[in-house]
C-alpha atoms as a PDB file:
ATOM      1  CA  UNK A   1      25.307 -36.373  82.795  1.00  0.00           C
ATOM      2  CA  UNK A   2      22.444 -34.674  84.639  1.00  0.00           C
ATOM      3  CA  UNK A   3      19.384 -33.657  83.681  1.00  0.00           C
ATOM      4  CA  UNK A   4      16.573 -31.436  84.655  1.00  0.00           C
ATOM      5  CA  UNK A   5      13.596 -33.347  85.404  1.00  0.00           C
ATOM      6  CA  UNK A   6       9.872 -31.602  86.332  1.00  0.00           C
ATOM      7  CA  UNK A   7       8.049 -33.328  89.540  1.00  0.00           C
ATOM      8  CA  UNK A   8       5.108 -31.899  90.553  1.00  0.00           C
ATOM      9  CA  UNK A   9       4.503 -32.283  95.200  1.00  0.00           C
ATOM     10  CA  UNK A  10       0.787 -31.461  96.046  1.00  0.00           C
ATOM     11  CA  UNK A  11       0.508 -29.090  93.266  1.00  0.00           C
ATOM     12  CA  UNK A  12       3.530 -27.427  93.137  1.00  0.00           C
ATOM     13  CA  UNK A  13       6.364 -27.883  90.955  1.00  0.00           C
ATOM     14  CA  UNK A  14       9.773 -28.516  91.033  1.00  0.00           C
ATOM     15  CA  UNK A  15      12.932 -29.109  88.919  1.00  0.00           C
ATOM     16  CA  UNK A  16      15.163 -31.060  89.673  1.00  0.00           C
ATOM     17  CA  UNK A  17      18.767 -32.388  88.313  1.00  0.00           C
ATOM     18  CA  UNK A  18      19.348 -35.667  88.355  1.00  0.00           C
ATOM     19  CA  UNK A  19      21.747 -37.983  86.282  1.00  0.00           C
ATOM     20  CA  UNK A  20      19.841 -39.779  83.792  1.00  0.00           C
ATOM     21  CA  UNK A  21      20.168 -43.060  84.984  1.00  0.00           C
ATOM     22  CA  UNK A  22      18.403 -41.852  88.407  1.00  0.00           C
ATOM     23  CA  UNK A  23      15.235 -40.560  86.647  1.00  0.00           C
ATOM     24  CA  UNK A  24      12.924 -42.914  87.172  1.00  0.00           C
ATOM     25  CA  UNK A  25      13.450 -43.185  90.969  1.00  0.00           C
ATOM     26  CA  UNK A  26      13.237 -39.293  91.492  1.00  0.00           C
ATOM     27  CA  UNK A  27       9.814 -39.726  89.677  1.00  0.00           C
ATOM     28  CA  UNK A  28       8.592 -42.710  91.750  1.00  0.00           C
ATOM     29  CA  UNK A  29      10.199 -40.777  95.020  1.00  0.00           C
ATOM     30  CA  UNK A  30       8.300 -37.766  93.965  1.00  0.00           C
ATOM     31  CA  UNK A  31       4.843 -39.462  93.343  1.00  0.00           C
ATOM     32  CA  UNK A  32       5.315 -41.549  96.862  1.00  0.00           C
ATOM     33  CA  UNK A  33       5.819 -38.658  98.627  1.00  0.00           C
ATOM     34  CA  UNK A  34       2.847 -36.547  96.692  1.00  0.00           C
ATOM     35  CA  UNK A  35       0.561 -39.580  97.387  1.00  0.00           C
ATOM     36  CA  UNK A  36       1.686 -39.553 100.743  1.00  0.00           C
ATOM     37  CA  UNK A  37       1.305 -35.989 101.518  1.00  0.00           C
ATOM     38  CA  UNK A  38      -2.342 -36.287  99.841  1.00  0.00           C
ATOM     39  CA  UNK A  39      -3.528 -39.129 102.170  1.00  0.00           C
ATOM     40  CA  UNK A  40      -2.367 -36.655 105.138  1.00  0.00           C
ATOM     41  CA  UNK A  41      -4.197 -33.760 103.957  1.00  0.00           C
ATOM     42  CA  UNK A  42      -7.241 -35.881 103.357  1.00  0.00           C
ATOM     43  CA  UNK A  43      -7.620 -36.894 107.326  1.00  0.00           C
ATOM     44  CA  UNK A  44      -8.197 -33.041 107.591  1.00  0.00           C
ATOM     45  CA  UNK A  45      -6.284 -33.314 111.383  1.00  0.00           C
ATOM     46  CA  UNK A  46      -3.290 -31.840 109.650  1.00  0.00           C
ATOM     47  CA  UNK A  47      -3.139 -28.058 108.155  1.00  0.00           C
ATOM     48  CA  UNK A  48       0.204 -25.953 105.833  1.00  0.00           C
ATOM     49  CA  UNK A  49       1.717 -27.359 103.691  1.00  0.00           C
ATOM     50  CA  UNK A  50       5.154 -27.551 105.683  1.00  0.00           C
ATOM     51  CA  UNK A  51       3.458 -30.137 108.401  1.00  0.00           C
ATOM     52  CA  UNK A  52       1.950 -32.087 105.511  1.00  0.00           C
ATOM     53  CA  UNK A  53       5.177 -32.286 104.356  1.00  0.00           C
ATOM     54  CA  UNK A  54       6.963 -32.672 107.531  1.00  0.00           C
ATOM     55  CA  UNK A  55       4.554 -35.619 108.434  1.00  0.00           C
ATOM     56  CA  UNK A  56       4.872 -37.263 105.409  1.00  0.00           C
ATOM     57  CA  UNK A  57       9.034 -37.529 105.585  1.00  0.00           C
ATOM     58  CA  UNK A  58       8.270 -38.724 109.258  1.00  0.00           C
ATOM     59  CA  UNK A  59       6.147 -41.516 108.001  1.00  0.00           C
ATOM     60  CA  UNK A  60       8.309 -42.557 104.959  1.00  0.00           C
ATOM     61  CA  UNK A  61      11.395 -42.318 107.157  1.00  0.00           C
ATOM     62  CA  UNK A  62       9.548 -44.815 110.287  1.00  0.00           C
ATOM     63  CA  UNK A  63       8.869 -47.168 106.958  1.00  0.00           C
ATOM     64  CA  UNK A  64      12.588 -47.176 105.917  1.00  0.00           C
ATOM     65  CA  UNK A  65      13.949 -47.783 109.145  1.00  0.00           C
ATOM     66  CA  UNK A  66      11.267 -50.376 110.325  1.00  0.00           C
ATOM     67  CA  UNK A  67      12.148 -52.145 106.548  1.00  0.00           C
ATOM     68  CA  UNK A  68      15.858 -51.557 108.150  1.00  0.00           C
ATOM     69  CA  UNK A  69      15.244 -53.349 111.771  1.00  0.00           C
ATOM     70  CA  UNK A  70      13.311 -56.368 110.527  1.00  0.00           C
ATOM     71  CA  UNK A  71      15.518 -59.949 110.716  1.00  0.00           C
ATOM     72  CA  UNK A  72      17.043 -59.880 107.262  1.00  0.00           C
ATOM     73  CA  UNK A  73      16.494 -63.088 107.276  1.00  0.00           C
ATOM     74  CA  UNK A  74      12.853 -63.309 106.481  1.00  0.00           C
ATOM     75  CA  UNK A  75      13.189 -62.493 102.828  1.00  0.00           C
ATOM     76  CA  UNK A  76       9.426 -63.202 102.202  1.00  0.00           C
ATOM     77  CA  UNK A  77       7.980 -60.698 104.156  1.00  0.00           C
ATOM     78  CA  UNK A  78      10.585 -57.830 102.613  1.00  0.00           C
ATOM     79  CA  UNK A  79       9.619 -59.154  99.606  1.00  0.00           C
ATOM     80  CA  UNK A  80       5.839 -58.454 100.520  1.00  0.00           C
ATOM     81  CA  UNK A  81       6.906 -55.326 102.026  1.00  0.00           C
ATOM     82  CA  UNK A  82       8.514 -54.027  98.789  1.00  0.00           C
ATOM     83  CA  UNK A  83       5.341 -55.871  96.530  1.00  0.00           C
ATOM     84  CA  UNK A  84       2.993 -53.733  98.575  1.00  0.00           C
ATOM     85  CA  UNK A  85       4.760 -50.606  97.859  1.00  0.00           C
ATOM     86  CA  UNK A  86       5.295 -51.055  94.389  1.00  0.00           C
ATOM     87  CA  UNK A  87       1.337 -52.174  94.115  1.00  0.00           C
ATOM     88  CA  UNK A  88       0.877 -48.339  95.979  1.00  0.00           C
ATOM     89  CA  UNK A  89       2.998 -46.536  93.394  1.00  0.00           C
ATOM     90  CA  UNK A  90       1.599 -48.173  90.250  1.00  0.00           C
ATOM     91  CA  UNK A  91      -1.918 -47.455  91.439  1.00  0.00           C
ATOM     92  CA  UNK A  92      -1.103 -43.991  92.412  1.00  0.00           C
ATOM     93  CA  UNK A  93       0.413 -43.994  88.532  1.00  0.00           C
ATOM     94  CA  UNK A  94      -2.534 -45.144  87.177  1.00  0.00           C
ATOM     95  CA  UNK A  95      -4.999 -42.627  88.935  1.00  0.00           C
ATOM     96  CA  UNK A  96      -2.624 -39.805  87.677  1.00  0.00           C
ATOM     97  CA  UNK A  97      -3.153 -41.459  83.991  1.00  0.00           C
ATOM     98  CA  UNK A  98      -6.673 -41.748  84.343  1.00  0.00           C
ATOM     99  CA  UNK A  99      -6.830 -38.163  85.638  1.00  0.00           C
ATOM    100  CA  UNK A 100      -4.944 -36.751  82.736  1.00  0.00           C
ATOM    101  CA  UNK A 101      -7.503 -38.203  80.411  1.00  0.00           C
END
């Protein structure tokens, strides 16, 4: 069954429905993209909210697709690869804990 679930994009907010099961990836999804769109906005070359965003599904999108093209068979670097971006998220996570305190 879905479920409304509140993610909040460079500072605006948005509900979603999602079945319950997906919830934690819509989250993640949400706070890679927010982080994402944050580190744009921070190199100041970029202004609106619709490039930012724009930008940042460009960037995520070239990461998918390069994860995509690499030789499958070199399951150490993917590995790294997805490491990396799990090490992003959870530090992005804790900086939005430390932030609410």
């Amino acid at each position: 069954m879905s479920s409304p679930v509140l993610v909040k994009i460079s500072g605006k907010e948005y509900q979603i429905s999602c079945p319950e099961e997906e919830k934690k990836g819509l989250i993640a999804s949400a706070e890679l993209l927010h982080n994402n769109m944050e580190d744009i906005r921070a190199t100041g070359k970029i202004v609106g909210t619709d490039r930012i965003a724009v930008m940042a599904a460009l960037n995520l999108a070239h990461d998918l697709i390069t994860l995509r093209d690499e030789d499958g068979s070199d399951a150490n670097g993917l590995n790294q690869k997805i490491l990396l971006m799990k090490e992003k998220v959870s530090n992005f996570l804790d900086e939005e804990r430390q932030l609410d305190l």
